[in-house]
C-alpha atoms as a PDB file:
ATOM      1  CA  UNK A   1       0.000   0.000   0.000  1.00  0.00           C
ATOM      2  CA  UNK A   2       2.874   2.268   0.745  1.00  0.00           C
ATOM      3  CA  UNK A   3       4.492   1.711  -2.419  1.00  0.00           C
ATOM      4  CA  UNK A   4       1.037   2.440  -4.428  1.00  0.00           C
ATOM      5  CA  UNK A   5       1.255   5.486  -2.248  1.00  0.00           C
ATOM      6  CA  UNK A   6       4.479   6.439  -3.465  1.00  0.00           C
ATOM      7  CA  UNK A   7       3.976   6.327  -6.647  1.00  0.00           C
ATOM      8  CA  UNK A   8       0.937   8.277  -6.878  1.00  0.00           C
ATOM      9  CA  UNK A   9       2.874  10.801  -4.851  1.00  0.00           C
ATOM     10  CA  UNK A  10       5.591  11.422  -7.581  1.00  0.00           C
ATOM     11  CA  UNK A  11       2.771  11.076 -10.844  1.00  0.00           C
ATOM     12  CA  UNK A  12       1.275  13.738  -8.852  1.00  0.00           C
ATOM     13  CA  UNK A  13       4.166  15.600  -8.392  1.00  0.00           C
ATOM     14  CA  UNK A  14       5.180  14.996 -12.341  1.00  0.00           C
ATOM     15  CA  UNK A  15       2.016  16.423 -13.548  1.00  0.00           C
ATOM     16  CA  UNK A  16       2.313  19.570 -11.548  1.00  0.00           C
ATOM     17  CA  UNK A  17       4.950  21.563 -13.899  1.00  0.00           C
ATOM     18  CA  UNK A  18       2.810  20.298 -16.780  1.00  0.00           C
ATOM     19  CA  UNK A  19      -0.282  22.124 -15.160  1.00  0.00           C
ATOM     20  CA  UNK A  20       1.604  25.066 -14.661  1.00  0.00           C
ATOM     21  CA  UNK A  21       3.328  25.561 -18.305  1.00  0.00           C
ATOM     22  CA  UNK A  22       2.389  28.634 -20.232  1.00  0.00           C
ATOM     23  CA  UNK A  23       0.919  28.218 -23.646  1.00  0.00           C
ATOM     24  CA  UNK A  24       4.124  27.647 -26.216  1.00  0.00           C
ATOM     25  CA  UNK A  25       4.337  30.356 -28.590  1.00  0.00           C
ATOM     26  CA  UNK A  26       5.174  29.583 -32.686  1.00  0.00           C
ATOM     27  CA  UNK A  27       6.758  32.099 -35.306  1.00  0.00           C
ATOM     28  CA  UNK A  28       4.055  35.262 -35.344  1.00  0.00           C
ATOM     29  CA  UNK A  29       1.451  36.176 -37.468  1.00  0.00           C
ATOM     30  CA  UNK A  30       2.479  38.763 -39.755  1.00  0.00           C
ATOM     31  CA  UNK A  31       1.733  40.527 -42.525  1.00  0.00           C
ATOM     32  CA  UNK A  32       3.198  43.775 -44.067  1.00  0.00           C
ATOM     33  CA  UNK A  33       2.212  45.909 -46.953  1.00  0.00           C
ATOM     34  CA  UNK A  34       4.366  49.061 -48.264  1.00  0.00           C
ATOM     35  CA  UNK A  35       2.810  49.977 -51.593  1.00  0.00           C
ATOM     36  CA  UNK A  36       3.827  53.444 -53.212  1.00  0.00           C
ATOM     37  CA  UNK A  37       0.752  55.362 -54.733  1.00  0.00           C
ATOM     38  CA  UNK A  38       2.838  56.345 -57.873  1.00  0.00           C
ATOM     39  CA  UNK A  39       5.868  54.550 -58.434  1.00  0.00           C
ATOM     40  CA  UNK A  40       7.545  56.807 -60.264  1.00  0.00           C
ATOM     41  CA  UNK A  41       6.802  59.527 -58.523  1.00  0.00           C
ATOM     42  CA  UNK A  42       8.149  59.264 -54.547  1.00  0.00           C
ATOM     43  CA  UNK A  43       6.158  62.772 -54.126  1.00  0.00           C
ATOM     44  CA  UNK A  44       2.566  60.958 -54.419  1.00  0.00           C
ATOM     45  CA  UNK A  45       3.137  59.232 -50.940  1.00  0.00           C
ATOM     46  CA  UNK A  46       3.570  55.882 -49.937  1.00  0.00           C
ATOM     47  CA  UNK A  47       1.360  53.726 -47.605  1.00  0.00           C
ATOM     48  CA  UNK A  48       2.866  50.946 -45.337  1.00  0.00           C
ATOM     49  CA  UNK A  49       0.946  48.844 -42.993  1.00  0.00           C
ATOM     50  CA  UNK A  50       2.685  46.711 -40.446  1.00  0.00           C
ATOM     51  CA  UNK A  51       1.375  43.681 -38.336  1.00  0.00           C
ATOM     52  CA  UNK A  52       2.626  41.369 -35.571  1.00  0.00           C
ATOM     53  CA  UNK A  53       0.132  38.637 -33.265  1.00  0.00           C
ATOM     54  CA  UNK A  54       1.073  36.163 -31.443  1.00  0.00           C
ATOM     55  CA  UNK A  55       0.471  32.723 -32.868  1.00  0.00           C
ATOM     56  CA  UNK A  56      -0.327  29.866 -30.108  1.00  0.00           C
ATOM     57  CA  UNK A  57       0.600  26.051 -30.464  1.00  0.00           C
ATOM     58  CA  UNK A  58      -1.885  24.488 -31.980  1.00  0.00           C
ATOM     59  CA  UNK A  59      -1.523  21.009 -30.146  1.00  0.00           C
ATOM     60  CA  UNK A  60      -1.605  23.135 -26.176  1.00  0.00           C
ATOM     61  CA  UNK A  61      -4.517  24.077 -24.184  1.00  0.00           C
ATOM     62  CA  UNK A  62      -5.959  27.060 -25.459  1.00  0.00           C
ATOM     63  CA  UNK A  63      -4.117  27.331 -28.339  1.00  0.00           C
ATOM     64  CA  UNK A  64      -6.394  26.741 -31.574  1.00  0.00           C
ATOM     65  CA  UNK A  65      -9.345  29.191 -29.559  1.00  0.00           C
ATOM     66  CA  UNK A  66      -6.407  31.645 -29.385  1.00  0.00           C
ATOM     67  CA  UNK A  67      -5.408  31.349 -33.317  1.00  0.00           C
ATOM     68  CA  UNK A  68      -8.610  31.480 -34.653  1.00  0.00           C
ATOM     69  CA  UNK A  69      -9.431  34.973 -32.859  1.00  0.00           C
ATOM     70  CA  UNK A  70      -5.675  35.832 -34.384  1.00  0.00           C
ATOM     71  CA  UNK A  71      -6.411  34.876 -37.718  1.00  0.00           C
ATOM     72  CA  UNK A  72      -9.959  36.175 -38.207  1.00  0.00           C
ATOM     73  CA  UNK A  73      -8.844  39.715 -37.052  1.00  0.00           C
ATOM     74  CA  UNK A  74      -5.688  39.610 -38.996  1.00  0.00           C
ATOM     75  CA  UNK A  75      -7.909  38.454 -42.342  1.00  0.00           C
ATOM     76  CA  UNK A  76     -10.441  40.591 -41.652  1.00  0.00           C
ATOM     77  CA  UNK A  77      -8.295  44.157 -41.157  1.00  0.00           C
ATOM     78  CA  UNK A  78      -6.257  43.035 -44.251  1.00  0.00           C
ATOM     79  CA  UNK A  79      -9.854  42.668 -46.335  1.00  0.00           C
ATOM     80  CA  UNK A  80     -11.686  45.301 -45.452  1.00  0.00           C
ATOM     81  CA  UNK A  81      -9.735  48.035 -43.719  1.00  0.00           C
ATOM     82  CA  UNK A  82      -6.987  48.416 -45.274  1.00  0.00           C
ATOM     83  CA  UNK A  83      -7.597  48.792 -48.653  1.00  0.00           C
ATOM     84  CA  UNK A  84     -10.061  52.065 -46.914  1.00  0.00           C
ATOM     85  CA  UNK A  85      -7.093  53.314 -45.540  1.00  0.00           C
ATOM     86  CA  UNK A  86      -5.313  53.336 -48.609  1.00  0.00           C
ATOM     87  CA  UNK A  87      -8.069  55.095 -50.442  1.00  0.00           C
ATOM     88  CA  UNK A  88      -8.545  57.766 -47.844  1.00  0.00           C
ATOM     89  CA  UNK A  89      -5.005  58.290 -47.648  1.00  0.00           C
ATOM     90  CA  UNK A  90      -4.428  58.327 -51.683  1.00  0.00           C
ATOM     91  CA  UNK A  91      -1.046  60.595 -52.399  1.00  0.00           C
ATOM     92  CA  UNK A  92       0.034  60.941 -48.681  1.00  0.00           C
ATOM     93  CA  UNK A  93       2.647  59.337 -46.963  1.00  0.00           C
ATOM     94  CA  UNK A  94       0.661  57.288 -43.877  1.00  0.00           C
ATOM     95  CA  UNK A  95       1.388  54.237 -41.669  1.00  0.00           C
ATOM     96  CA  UNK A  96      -0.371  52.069 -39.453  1.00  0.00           C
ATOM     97  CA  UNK A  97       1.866  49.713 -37.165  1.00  0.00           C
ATOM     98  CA  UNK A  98       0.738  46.946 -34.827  1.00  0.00           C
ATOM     99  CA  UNK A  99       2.694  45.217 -32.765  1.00  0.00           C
ATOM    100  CA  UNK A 100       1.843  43.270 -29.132  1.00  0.00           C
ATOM    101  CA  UNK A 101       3.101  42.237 -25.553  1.00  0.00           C
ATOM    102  CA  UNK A 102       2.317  39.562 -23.622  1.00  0.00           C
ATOM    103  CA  UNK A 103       1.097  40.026 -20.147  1.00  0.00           C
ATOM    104  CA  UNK A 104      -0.408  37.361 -19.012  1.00  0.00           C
ATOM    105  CA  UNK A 105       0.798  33.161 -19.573  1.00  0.00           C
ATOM    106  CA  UNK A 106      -0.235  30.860 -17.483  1.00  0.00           C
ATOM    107  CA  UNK A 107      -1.827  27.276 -17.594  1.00  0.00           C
ATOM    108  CA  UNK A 108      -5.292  29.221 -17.118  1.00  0.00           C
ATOM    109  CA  UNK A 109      -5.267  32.628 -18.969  1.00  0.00           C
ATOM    110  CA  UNK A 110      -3.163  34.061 -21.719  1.00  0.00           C
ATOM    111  CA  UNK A 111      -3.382  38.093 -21.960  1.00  0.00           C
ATOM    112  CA  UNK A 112      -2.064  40.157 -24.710  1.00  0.00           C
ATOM    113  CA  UNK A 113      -2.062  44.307 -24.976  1.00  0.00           C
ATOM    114  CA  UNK A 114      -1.962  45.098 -28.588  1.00  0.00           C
ATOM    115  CA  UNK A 115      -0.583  48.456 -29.770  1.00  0.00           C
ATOM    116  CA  UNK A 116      -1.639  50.165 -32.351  1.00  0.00           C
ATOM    117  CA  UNK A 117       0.547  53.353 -33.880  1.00  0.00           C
ATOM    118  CA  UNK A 118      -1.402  55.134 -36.801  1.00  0.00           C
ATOM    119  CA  UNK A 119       0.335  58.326 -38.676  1.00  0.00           C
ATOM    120  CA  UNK A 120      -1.159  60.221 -41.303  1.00  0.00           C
ATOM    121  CA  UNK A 121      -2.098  63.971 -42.482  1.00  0.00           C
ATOM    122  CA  UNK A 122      -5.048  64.043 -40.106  1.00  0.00           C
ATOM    123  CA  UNK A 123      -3.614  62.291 -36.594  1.00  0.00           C
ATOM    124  CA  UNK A 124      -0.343  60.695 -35.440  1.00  0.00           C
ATOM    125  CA  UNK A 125      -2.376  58.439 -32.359  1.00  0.00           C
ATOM    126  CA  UNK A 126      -0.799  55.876 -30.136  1.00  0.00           C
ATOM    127  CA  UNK A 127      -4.337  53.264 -28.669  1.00  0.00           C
ATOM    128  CA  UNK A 128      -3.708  49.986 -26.669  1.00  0.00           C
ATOM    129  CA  UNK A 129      -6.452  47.639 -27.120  1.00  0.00           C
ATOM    130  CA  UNK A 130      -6.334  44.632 -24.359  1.00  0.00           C
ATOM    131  CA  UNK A 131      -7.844  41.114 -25.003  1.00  0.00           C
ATOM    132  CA  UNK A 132      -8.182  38.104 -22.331  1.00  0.00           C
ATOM    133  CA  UNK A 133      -8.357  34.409 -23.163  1.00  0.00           C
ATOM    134  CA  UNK A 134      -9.136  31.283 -20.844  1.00  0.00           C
ATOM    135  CA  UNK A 135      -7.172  28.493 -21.551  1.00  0.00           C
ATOM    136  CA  UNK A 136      -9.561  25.637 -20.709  1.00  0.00           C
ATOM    137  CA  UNK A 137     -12.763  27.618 -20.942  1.00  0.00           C
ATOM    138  CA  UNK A 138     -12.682  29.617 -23.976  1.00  0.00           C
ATOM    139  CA  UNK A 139     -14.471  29.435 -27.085  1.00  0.00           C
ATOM    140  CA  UNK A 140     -12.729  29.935 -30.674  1.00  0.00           C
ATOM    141  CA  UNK A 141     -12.608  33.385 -31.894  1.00  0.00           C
ATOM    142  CA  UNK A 142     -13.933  34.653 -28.925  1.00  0.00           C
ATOM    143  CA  UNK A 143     -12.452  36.698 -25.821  1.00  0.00           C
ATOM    144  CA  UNK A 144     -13.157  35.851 -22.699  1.00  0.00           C
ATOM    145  CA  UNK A 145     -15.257  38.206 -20.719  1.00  0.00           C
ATOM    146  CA  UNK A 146     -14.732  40.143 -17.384  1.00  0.00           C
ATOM    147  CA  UNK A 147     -17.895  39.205 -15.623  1.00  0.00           C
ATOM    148  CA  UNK A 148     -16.281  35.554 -16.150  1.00  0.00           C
ATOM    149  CA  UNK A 149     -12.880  36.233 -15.416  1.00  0.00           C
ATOM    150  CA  UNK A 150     -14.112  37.664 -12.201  1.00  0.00           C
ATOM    151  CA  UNK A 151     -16.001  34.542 -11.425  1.00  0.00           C
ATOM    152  CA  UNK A 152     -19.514  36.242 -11.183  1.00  0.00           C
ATOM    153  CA  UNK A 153     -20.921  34.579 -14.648  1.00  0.00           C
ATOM    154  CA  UNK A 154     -20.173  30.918 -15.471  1.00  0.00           C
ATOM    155  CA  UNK A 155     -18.222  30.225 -18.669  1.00  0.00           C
ATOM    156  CA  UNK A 156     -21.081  28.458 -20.494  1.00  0.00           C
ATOM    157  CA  UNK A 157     -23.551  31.277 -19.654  1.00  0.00           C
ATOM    158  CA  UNK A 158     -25.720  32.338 -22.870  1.00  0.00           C
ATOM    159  CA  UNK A 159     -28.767  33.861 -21.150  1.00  0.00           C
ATOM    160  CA  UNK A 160     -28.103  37.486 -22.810  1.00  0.00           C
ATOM    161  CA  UNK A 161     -30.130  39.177 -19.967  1.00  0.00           C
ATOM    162  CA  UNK A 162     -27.862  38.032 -17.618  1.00  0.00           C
ATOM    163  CA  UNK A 163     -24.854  38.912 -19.020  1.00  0.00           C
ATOM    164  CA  UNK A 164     -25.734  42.641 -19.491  1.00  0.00           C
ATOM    165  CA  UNK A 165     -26.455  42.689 -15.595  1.00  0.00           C
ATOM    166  CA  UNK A 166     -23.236  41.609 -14.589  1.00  0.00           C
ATOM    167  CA  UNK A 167     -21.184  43.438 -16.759  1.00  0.00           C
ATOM    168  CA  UNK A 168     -22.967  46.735 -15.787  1.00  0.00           C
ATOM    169  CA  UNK A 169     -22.236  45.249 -11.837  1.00  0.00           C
ATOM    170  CA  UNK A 170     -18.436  44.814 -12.542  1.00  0.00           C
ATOM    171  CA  UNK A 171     -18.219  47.804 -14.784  1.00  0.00           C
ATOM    172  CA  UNK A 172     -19.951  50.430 -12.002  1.00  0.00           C
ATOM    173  CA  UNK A 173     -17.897  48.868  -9.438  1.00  0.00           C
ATOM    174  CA  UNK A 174     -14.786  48.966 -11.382  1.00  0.00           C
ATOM    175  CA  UNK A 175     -15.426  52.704 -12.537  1.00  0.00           C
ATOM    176  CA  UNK A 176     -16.445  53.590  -8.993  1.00  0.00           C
ATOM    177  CA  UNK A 177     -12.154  51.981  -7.825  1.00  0.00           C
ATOM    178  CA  UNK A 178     -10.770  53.784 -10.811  1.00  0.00           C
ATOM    179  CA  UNK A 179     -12.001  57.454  -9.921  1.00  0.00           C
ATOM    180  CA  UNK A 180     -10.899  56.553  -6.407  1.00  0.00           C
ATOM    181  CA  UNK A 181      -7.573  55.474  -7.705  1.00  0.00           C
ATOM    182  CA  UNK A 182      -7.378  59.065 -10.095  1.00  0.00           C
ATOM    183  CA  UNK A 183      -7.972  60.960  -6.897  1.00  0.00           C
ATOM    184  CA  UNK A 184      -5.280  59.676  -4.767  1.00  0.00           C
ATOM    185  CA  UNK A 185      -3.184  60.214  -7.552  1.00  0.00           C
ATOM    186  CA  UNK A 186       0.148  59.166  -5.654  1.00  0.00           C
ATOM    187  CA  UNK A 187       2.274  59.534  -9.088  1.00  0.00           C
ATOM    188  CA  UNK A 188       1.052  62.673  -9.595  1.00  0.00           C
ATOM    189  CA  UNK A 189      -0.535  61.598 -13.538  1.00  0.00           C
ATOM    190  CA  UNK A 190      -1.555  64.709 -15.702  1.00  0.00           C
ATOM    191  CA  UNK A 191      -5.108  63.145 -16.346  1.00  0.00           C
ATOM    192  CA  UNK A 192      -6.242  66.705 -18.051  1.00  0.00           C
ATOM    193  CA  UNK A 193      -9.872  67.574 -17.249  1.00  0.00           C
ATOM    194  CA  UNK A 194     -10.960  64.468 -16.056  1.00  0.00           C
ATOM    195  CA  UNK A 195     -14.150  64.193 -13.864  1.00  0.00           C
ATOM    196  CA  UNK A 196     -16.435  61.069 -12.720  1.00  0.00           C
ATOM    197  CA  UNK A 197     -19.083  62.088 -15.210  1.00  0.00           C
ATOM    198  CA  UNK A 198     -16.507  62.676 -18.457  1.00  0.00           C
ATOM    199  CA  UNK A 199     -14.949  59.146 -17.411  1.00  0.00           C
ATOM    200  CA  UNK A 200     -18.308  56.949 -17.621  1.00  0.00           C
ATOM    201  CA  UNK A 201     -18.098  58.086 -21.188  1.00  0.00           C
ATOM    202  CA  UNK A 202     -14.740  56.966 -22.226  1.00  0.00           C
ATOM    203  CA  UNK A 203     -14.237  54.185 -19.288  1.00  0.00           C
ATOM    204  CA  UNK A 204     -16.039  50.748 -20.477  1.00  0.00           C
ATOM    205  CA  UNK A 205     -13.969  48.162 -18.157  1.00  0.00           C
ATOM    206  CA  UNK A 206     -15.449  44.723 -19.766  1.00  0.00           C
ATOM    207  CA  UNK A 207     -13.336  45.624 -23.107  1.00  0.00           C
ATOM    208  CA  UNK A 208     -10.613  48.346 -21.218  1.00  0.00           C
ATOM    209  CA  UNK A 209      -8.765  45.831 -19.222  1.00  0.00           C
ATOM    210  CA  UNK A 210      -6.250  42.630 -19.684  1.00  0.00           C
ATOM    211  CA  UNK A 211      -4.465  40.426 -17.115  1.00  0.00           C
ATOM    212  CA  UNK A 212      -1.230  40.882 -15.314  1.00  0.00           C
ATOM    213  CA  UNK A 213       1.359  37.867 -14.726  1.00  0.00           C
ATOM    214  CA  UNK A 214      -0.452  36.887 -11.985  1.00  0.00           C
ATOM    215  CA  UNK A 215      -3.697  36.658 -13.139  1.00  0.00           C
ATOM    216  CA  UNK A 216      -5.234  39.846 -11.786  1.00  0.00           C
ATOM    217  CA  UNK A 217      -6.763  42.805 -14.116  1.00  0.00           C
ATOM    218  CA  UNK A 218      -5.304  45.932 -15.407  1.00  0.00           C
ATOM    219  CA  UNK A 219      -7.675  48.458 -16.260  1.00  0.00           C
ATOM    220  CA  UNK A 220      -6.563  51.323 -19.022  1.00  0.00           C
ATOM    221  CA  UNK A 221      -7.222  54.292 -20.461  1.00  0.00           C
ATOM    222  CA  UNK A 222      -6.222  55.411 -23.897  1.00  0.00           C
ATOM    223  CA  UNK A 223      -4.137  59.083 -23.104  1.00  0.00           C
ATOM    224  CA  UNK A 224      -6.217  60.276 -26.066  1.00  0.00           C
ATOM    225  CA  UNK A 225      -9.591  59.793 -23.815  1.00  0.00           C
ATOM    226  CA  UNK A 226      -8.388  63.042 -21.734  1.00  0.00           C
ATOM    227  CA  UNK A 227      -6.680  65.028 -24.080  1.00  0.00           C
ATOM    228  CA  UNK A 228      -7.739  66.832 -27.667  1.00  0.00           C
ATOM    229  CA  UNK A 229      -3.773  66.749 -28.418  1.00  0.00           C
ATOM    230  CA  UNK A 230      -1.758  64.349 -26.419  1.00  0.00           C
ATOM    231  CA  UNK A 231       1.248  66.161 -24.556  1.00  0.00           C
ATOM    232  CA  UNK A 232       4.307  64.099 -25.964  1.00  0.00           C
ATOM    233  CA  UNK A 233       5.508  61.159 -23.749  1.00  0.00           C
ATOM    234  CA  UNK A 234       2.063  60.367 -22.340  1.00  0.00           C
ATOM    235  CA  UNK A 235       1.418  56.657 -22.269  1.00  0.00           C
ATOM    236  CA  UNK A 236      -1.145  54.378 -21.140  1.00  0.00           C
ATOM    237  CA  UNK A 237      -3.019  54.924 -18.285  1.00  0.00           C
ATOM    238  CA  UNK A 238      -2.866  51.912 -16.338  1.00  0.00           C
ATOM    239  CA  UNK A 239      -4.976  50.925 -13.220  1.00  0.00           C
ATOM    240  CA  UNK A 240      -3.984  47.364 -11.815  1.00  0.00           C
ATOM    241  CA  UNK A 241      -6.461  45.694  -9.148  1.00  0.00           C
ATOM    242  CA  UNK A 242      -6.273  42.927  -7.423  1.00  0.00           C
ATOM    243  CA  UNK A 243      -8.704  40.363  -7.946  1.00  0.00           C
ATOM    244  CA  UNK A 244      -9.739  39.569  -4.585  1.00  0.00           C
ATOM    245  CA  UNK A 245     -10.063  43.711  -3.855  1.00  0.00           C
ATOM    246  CA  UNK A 246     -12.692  43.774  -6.913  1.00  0.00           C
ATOM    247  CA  UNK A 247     -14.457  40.800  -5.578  1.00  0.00           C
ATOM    248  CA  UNK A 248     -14.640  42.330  -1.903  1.00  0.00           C
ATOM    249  CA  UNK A 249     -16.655  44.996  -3.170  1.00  0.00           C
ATOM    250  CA  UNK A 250     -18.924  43.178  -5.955  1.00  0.00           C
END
């Protein structure tokens, strides 16, 4: 009996560093298009588009849900908004770059922040855009939400009713930590004219937040969402709470 006891003891403790690998990463999605308007003439602008998203292994947990969300968005921008971008921007130099960074890896999430720099004659913007996967709950092509990363809707939950009432409960509760966190301000963050009523507008936390390396949200706002011209060297506005503090007060 002790030696049955033994063994299951070191399967067990085999399988452990297996349950705790991150999702392997392959060679990137990418795609790249830098097409002068006029060939032989350099003056009628050239457009260049730039792309970079992290491309899961197909045969890990997670990892063909993750792709397919990858491969759609890649597809579809490449389809249907570039060649818009190309029109609107004929005979002007103008670039759009994407690129990402992983945040989150873990054998139950994987969290990416994409970054998105766009430069042409009518804005030069920097915007973050975050998106959340679950690993062994997660459906292909498809995020996965914050009322389920917080545990307060099940993963298999389709009743649409329900799902609008717990995202509004997470997102008021969320807004309500975020102004809190603004005020105390201990970095002393230029947030320009900010006020609790201006930040309901630009503040959505189920799709302005992705998750740390341990697991726990980080809420942003884009620097453009307080400012008409962004004052140069402004990032991301980050707000990182813990997932047990959110929970406390849902």
């Amino acid at each position: 009996m002790k030696r049955v006891l033994s063994v299951l003891l070191l399967l067990s403790l085999l399988a452990l560093p297996a349950l705790a690998d991150p999702l392997p990463l392959l060679e990137d999605y990418t795609a790249e298009i830098a097409q002068p308007y006029d060939e032989n003439d350099p003056s009628a602008g050239t457009f260049i588009y730039r792309c970079r998203y992290p491309h899961a292994d197909d045969s890990s947990a997670g990892g063909s849900e993750i792709n397919a969300f990858y491969e759609y968005l890649m597809n579809d921008t490449l389809d249907n908004y570039i060649p818009l971008l190309q029109d609107a921007y004929e005979g002007y130099d103008s670039s759009m770059i994407v690129t990402y960074t992983v945040t989150c890896n873990n054998d139950e999430y994987f969290s990416v922040l994409i970054r998105t720099d766009r430069d042409n004659p009518d804005l030069r913007l920097t915007t973050w855009e975050g998106h959340v996967f679950s690993r062994t709950k997660g459906s292909p092509g498809q995020t996965y939400t914050l009322p389920k990363v917080l545990g307060i809707l099940s993963a298999n939950e389709n009743d649409e009713w329900l799902q609008n009432r717990q995202t509004e409960k997470a997102n008021s509760v969320i807004r309500e930590m975020v102004w809190d966190m603004i005020q105390d301000n201990p970095e002393g963050l230029d947030y320009g004219d900010v006020t609790e009523e201006s930040l309901d507008y630009v503040f959505f936390p189920e799709e302005n937040f992705y998750l740390d390396e341990n697991g726990d949200p980080v809420f942003y706002l884009q620097p453009g969402d307080f400012f008409a011209e962004v004052p140069e060297g402004t990032g991301l506005f980050t707000f990182p709470i813990a997932l047990e503090d959110i929970l406390d007060e849902l």
